[in-house]
PDB file of N, CA and C in Angstrom:
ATOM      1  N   UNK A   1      96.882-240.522 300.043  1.00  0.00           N
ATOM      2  CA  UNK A   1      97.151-240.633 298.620  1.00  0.00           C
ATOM      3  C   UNK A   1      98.401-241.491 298.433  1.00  0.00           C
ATOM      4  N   UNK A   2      98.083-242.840 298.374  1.00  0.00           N
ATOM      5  CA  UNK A   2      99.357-243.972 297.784  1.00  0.00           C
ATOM      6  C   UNK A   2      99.928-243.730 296.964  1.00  0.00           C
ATOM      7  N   UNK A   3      98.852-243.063 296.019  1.00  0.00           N
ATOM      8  CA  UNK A   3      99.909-242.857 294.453  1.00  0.00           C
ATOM      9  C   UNK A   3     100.870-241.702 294.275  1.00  0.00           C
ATOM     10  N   UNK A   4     101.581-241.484 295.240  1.00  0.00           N
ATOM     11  CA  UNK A   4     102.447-240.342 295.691  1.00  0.00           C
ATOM     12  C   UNK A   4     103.927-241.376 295.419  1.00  0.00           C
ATOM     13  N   UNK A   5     103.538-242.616 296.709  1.00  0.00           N
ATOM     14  CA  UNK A   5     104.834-243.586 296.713  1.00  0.00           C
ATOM     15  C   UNK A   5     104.724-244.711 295.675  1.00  0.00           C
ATOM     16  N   UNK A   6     103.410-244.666 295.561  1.00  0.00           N
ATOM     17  CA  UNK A   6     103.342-245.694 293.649  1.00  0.00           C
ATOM     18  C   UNK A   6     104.658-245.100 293.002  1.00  0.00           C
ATOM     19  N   UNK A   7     103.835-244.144 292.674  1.00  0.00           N
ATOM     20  CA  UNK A   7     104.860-243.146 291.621  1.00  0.00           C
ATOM     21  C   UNK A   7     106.431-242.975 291.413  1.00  0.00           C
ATOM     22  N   UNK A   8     106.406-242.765 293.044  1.00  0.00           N
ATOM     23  CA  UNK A   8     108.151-242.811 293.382  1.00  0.00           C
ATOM     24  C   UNK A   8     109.004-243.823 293.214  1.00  0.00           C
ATOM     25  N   UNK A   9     108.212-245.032 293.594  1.00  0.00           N
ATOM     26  CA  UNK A   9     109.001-246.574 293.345  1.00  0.00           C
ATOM     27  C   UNK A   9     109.218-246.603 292.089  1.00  0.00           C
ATOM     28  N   UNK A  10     108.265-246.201 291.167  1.00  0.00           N
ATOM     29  CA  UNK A  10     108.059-246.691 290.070  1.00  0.00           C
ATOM     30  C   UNK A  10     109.242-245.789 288.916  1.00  0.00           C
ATOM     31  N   UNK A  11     109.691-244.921 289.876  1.00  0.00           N
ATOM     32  CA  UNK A  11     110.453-244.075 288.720  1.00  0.00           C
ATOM     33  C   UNK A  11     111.639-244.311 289.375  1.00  0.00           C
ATOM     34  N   UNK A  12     111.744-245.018 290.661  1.00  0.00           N
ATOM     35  CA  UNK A  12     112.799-245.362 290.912  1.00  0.00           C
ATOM     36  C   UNK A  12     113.836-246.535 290.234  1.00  0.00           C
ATOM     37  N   UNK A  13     112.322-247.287 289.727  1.00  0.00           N
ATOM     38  CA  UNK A  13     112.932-248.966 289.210  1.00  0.00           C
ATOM     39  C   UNK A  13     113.350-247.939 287.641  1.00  0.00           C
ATOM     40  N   UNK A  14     112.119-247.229 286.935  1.00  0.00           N
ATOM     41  CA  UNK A  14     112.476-246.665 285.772  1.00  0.00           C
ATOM     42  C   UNK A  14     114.344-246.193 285.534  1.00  0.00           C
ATOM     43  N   UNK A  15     114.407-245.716 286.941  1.00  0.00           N
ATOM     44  CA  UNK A  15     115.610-244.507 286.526  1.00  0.00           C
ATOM     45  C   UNK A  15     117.422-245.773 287.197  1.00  0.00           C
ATOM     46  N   UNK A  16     116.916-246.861 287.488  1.00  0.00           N
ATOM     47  CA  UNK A  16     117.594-247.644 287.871  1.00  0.00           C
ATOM     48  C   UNK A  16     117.863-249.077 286.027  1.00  0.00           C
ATOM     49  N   UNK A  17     116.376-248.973 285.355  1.00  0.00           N
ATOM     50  CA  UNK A  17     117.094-249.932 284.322  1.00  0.00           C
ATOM     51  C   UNK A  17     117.471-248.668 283.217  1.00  0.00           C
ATOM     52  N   UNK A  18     117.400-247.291 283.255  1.00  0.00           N
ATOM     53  CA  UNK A  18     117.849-246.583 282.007  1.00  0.00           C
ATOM     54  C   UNK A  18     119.376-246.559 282.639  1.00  0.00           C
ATOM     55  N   UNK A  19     119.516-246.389 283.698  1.00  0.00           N
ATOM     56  CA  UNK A  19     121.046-246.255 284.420  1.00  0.00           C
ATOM     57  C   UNK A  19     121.580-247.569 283.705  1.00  0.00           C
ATOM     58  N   UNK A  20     121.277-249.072 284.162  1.00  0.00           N
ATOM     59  CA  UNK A  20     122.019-250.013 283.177  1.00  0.00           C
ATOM     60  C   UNK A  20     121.908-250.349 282.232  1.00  0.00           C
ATOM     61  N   UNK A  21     120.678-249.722 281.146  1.00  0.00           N
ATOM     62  CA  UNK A  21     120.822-249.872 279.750  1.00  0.00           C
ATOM     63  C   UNK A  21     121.684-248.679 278.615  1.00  0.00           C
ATOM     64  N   UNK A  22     122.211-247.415 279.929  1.00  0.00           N
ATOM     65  CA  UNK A  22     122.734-246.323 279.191  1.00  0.00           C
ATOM     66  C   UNK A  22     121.735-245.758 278.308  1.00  0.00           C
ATOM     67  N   UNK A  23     120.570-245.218 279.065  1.00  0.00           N
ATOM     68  CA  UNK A  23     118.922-244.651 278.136  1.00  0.00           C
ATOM     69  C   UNK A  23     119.248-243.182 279.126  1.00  0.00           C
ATOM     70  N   UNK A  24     119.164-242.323 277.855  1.00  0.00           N
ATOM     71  CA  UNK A  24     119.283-241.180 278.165  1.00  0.00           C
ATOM     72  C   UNK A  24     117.915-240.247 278.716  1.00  0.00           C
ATOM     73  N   UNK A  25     117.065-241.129 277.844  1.00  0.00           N
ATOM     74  CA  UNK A  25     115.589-240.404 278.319  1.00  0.00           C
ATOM     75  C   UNK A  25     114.587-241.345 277.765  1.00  0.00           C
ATOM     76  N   UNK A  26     113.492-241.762 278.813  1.00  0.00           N
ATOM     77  CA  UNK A  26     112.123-242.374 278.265  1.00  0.00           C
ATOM     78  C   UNK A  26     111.356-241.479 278.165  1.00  0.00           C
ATOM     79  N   UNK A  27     110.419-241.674 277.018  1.00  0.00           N
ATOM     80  CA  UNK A  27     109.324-241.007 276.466  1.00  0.00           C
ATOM     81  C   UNK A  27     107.894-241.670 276.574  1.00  0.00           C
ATOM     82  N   UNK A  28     107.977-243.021 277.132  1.00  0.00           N
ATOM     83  CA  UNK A  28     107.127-243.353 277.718  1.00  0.00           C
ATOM     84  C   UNK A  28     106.818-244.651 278.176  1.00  0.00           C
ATOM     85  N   UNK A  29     105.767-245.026 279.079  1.00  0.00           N
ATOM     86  CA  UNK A  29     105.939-245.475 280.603  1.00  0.00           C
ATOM     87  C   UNK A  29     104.559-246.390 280.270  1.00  0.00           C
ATOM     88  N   UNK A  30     103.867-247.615 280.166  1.00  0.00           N
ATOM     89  CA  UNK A  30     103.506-247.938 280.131  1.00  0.00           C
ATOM     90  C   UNK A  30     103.146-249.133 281.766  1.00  0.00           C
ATOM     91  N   UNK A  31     102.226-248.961 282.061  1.00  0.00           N
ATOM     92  CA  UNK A  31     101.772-248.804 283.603  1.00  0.00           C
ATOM     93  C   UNK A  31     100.401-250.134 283.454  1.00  0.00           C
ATOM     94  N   UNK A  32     100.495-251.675 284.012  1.00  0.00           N
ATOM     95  CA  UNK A  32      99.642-252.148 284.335  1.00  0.00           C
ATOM     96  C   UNK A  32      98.778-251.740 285.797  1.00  0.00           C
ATOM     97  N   UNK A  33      97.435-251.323 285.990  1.00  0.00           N
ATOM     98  CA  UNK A  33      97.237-251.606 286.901  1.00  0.00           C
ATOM     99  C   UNK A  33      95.486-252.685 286.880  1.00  0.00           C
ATOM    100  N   UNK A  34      96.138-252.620 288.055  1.00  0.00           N
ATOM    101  CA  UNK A  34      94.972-254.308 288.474  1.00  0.00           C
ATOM    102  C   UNK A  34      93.601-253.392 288.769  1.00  0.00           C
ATOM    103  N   UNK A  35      92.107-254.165 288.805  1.00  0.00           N
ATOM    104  CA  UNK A  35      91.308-253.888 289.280  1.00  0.00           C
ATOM    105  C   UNK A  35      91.311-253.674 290.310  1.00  0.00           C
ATOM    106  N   UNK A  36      92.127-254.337 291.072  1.00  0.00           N
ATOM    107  CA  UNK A  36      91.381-253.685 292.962  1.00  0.00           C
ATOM    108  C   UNK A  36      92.604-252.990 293.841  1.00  0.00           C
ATOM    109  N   UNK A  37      93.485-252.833 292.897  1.00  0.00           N
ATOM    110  CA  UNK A  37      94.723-251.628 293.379  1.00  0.00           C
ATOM    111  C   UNK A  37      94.638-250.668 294.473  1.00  0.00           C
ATOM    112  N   UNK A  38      93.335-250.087 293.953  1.00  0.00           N
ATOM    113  CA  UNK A  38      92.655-248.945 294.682  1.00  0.00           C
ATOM    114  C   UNK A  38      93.745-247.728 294.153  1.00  0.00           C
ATOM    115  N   UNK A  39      93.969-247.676 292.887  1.00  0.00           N
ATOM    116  CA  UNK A  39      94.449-246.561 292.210  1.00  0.00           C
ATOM    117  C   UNK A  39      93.794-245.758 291.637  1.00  0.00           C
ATOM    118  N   UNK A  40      93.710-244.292 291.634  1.00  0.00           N
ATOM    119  CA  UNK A  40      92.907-243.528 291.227  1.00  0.00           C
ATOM    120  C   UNK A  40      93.597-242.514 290.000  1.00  0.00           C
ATOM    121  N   UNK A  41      92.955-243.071 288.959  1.00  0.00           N
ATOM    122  CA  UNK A  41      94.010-242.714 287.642  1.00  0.00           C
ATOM    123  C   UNK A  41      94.025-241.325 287.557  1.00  0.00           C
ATOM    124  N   UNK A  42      93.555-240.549 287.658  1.00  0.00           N
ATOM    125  CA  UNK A  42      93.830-238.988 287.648  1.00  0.00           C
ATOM    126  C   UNK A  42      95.208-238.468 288.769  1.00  0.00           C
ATOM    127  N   UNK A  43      94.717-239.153 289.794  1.00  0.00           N
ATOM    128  CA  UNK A  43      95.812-238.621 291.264  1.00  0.00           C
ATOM    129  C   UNK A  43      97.219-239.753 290.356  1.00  0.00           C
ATOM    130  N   UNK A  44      97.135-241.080 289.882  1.00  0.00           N
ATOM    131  CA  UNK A  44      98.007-241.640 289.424  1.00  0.00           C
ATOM    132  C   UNK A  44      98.809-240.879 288.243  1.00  0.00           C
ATOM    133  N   UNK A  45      98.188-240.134 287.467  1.00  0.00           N
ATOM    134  CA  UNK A  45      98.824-238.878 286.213  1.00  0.00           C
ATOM    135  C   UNK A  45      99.455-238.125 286.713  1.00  0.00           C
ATOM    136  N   UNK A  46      98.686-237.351 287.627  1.00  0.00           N
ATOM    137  CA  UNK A  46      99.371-236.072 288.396  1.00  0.00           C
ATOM    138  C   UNK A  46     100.435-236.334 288.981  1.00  0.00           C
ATOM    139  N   UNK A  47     100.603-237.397 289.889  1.00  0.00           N
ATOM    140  CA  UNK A  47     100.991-238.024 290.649  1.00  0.00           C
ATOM    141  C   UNK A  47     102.839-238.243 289.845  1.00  0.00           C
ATOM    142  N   UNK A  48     102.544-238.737 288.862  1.00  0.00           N
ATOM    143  CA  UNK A  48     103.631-239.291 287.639  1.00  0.00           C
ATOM    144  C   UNK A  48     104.076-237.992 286.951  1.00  0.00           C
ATOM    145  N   UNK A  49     103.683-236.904 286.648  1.00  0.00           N
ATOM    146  CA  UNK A  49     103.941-235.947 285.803  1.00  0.00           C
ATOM    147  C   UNK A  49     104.985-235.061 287.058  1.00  0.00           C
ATOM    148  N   UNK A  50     104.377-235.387 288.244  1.00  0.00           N
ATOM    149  CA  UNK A  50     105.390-234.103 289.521  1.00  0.00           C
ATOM    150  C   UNK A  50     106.367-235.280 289.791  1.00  0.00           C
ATOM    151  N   UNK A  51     106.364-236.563 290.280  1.00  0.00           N
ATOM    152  CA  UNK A  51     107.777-237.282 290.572  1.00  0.00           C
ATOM    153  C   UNK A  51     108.864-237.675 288.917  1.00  0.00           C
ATOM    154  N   UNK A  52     108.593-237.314 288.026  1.00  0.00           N
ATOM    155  CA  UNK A  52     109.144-237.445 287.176  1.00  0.00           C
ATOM    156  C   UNK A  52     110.101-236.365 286.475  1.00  0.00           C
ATOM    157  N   UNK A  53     110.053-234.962 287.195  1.00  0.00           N
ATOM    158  CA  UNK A  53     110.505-233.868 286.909  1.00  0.00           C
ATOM    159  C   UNK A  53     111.894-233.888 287.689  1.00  0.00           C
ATOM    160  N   UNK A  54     112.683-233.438 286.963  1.00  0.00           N
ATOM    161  CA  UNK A  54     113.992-233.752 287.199  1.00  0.00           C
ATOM    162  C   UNK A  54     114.782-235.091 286.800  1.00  0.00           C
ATOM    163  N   UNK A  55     114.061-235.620 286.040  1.00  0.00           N
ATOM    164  CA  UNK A  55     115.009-237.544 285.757  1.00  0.00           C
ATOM    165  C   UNK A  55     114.797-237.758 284.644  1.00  0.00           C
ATOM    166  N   UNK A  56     115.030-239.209 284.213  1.00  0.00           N
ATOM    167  CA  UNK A  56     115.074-239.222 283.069  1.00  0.00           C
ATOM    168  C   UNK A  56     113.770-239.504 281.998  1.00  0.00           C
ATOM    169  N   UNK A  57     112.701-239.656 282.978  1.00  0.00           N
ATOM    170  CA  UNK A  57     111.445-239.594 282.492  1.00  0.00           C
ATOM    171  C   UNK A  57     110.399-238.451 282.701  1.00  0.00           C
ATOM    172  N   UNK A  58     111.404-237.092 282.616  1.00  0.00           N
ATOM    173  CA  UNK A  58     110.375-235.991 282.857  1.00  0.00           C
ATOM    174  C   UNK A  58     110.155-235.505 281.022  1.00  0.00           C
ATOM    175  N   UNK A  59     108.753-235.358 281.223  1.00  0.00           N
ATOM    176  CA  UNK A  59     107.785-235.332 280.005  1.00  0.00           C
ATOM    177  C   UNK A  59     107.626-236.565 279.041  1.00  0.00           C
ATOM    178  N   UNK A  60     107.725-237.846 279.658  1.00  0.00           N
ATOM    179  CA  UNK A  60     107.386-238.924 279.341  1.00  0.00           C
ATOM    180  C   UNK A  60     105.639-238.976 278.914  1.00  0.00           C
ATOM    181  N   UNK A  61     105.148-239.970 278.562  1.00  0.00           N
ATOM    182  CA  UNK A  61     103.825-240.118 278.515  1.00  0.00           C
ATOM    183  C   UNK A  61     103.704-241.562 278.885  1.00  0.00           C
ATOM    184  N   UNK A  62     102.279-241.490 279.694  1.00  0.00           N
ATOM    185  CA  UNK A  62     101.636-242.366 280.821  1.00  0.00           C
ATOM    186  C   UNK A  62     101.094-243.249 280.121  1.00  0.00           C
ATOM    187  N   UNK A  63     100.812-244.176 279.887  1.00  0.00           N
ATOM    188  CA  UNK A  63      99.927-245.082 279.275  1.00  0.00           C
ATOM    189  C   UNK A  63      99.657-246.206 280.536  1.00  0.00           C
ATOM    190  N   UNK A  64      98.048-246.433 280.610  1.00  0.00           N
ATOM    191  CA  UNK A  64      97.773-247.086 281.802  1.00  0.00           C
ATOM    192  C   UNK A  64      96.991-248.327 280.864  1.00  0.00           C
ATOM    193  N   UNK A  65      97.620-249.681 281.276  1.00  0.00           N
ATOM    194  CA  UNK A  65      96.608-250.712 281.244  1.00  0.00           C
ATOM    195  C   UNK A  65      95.435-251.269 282.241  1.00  0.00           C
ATOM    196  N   UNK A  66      94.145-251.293 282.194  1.00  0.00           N
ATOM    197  CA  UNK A  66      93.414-251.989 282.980  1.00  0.00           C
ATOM    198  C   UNK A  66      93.365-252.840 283.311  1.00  0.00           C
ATOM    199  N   UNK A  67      94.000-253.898 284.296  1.00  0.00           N
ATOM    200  CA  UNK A  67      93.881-255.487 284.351  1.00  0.00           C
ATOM    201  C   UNK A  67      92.609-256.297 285.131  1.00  0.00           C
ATOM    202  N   UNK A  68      91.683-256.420 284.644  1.00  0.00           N
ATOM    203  CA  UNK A  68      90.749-256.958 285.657  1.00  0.00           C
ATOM    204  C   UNK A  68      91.660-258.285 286.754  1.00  0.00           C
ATOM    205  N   UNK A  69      90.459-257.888 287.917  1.00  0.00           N
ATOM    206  CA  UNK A  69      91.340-258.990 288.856  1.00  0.00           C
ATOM    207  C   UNK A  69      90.392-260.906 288.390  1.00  0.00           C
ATOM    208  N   UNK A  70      91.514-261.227 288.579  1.00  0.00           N
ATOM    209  CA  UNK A  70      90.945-262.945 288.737  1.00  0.00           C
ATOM    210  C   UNK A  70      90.333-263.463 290.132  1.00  0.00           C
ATOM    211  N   UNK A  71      89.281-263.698 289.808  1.00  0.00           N
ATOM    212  CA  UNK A  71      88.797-265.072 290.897  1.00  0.00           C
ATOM    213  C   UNK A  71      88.343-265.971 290.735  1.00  0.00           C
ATOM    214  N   UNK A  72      88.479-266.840 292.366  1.00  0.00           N
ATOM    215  CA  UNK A  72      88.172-268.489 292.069  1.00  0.00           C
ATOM    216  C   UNK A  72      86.726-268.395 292.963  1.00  0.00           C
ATOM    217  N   UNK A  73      85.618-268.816 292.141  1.00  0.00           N
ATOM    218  CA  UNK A  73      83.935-269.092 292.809  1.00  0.00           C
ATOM    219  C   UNK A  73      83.743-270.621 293.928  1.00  0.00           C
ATOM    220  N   UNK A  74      84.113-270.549 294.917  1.00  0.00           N
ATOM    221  CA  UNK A  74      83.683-271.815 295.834  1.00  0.00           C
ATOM    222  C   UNK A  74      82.458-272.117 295.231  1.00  0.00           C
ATOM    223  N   UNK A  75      81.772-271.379 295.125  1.00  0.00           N
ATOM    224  CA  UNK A  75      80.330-271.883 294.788  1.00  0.00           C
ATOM    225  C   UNK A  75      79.863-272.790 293.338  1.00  0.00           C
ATOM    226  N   UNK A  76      80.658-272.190 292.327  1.00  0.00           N
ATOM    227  CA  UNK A  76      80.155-272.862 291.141  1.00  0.00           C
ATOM    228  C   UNK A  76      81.577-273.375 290.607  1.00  0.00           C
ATOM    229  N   UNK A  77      82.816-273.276 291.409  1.00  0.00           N
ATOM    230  CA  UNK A  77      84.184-273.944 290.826  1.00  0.00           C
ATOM    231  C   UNK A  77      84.865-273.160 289.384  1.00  0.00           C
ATOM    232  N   UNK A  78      84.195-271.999 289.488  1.00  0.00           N
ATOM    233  CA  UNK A  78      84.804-271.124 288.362  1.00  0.00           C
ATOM    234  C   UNK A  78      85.754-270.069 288.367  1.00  0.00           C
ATOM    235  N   UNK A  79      86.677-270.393 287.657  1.00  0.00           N
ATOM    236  CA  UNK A  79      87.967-268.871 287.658  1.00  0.00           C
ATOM    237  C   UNK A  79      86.925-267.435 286.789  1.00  0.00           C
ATOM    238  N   UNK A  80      86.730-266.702 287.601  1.00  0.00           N
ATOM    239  CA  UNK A  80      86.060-265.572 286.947  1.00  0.00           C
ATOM    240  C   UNK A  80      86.961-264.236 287.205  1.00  0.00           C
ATOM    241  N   UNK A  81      86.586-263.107 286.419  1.00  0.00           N
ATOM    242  CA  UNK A  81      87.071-261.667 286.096  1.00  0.00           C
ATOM    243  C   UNK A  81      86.001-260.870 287.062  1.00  0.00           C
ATOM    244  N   UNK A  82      86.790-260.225 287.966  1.00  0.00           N
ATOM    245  CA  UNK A  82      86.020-258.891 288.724  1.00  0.00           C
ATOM    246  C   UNK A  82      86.685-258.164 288.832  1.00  0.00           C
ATOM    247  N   UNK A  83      85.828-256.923 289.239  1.00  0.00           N
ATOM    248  CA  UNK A  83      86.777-255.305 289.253  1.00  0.00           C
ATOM    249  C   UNK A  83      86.484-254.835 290.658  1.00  0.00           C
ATOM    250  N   UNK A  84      85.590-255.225 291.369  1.00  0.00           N
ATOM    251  CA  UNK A  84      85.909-254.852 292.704  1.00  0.00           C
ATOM    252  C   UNK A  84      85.948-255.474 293.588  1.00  0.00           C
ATOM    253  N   UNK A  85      86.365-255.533 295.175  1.00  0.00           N
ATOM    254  CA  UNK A  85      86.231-256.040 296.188  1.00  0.00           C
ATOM    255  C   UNK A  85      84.663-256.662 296.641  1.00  0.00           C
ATOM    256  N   UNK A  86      84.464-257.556 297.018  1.00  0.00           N
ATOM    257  CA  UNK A  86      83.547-257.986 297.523  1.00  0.00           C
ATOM    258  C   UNK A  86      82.224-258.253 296.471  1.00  0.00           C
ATOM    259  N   UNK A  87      83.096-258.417 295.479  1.00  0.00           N
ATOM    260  CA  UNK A  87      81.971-258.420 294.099  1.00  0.00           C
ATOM    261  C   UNK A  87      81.218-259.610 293.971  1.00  0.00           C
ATOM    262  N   UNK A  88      80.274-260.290 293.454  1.00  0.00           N
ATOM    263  CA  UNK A  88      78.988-261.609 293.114  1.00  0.00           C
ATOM    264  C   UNK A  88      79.836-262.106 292.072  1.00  0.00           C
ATOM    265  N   UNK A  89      79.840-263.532 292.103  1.00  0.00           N
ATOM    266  CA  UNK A  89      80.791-263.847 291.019  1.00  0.00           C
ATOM    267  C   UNK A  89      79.709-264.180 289.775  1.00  0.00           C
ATOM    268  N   UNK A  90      80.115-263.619 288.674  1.00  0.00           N
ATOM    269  CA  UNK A  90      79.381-263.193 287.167  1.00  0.00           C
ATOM    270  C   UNK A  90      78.269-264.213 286.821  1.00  0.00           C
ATOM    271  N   UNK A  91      78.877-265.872 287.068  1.00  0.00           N
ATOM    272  CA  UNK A  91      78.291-266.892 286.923  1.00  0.00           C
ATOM    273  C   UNK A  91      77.010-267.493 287.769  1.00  0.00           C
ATOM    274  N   UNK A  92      77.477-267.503 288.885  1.00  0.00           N
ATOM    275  CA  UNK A  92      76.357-267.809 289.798  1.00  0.00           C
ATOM    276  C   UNK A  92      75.357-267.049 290.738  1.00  0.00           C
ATOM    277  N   UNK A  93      76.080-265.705 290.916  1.00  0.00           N
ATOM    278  CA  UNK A  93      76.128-264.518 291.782  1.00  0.00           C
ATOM    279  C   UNK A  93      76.038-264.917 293.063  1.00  0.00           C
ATOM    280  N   UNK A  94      76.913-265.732 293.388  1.00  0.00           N
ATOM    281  CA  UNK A  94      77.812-266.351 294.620  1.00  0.00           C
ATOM    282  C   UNK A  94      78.613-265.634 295.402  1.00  0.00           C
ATOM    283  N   UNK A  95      78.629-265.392 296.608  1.00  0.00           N
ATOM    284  CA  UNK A  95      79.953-264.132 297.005  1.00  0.00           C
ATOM    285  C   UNK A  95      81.171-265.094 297.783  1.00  0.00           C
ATOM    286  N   UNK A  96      81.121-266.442 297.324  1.00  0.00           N
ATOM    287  CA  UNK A  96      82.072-266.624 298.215  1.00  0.00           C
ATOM    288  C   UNK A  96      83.287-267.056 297.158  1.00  0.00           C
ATOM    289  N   UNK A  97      83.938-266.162 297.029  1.00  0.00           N
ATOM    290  CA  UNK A  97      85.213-265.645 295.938  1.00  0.00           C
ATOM    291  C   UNK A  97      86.367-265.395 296.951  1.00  0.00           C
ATOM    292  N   UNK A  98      87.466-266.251 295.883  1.00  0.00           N
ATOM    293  CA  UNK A  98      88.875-265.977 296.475  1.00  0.00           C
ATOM    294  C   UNK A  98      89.139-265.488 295.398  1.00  0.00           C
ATOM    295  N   UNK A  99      89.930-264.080 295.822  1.00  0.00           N
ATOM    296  CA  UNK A  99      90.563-263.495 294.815  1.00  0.00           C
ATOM    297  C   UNK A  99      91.911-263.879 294.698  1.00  0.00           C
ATOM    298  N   UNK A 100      92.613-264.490 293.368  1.00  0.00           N
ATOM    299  CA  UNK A 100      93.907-264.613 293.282  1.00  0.00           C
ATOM    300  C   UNK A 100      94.884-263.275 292.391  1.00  0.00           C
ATOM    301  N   UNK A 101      94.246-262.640 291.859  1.00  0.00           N
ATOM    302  CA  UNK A 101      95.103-261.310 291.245  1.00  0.00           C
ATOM    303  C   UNK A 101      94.063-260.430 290.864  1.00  0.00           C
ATOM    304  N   UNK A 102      95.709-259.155 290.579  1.00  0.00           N
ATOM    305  CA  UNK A 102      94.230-257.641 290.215  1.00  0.00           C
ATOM    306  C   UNK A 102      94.234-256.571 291.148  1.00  0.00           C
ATOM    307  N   UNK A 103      95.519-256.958 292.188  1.00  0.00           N
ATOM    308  CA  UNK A 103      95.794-255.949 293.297  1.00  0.00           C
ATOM    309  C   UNK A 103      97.245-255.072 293.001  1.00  0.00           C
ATOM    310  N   UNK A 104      97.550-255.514 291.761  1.00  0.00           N
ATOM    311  CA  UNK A 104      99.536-254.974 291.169  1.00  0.00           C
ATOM    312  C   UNK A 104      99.265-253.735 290.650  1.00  0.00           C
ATOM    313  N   UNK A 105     100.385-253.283 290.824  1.00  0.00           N
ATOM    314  CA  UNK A 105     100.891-251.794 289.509  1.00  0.00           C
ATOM    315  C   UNK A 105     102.110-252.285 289.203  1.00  0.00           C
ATOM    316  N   UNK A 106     102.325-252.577 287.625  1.00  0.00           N
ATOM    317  CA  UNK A 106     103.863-253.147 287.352  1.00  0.00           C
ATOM    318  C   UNK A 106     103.963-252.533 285.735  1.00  0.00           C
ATOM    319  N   UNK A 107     105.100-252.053 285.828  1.00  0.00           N
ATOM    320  CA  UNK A 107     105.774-251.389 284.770  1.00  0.00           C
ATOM    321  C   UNK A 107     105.688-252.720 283.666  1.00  0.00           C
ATOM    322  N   UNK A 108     105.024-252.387 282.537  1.00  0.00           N
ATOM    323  CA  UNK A 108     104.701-253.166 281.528  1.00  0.00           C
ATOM    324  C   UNK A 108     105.913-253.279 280.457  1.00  0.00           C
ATOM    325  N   UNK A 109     106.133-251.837 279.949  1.00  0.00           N
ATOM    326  CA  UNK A 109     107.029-251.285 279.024  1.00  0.00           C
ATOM    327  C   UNK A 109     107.700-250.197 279.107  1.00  0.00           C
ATOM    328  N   UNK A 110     108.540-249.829 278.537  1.00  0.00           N
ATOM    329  CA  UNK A 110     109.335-248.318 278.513  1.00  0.00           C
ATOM    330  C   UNK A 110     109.738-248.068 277.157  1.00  0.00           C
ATOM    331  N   UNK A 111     109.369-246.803 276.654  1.00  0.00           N
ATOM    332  CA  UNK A 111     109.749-246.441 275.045  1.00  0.00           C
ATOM    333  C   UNK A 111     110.946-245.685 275.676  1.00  0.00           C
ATOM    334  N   UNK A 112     112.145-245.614 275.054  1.00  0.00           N
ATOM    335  CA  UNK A 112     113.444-244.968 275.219  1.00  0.00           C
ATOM    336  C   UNK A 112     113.590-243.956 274.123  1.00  0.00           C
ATOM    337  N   UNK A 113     114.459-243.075 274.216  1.00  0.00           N
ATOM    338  CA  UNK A 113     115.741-242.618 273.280  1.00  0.00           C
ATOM    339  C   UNK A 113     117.090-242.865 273.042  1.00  0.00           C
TER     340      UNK A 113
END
């Protein structure tokens, strides 16, 4: 379960910019993640609700964005949108795809007090 140390980094960077903006408490956490992360949004909640207890984002709220990942189609020369690994690209149903993004978790936003 990754999203144990997702979580931890992530409240680490959190509890590192309320430290230099003088933010007494966030209320909420706005969370990109990519299509092929391999994040599992339930274990990612849970996950966020237990490393957040004790700091300055305990009882924050989670807000998760979906980012589909980008790829490039050798086959038909097209930048296309997929959500999983080893996916047919939409256009041609070609598999020979380079994926260039869609593998991140990056802190989008933070609502303060």
């Amino acid at each position: 379960m990754h999203e144990v140390s997702l979580c931890e980094s992530t409240i680490e960077i959190i509890q590192k910019q309320a430290q230099q903006h003088g933010v007494k408490r966030v209320t909420g956490v706005w969370l990109e993640v990519g299509a092929l992360s391999c994040v599992e949004e339930s274990s990612l909640r849970f996950c966020f609700d237990v490393v957040c207890r004790g700091t300055v984002a305990e009882g924050s709220q989670l807000h998760i964005i979906h980012k589909p990942a980008q790829a490039w189609c050798w086959d038909c020369s097209s930048e296309v949108e997929i959500t999983q690994h080893e996916a047919q690209c939409p256009k041609c149903q070609g598999f020979s795809l380079r994926v260039d993004s869609g593998d991140t978790l990056q802190i989008k936003e933070l609502e303060v007090e």
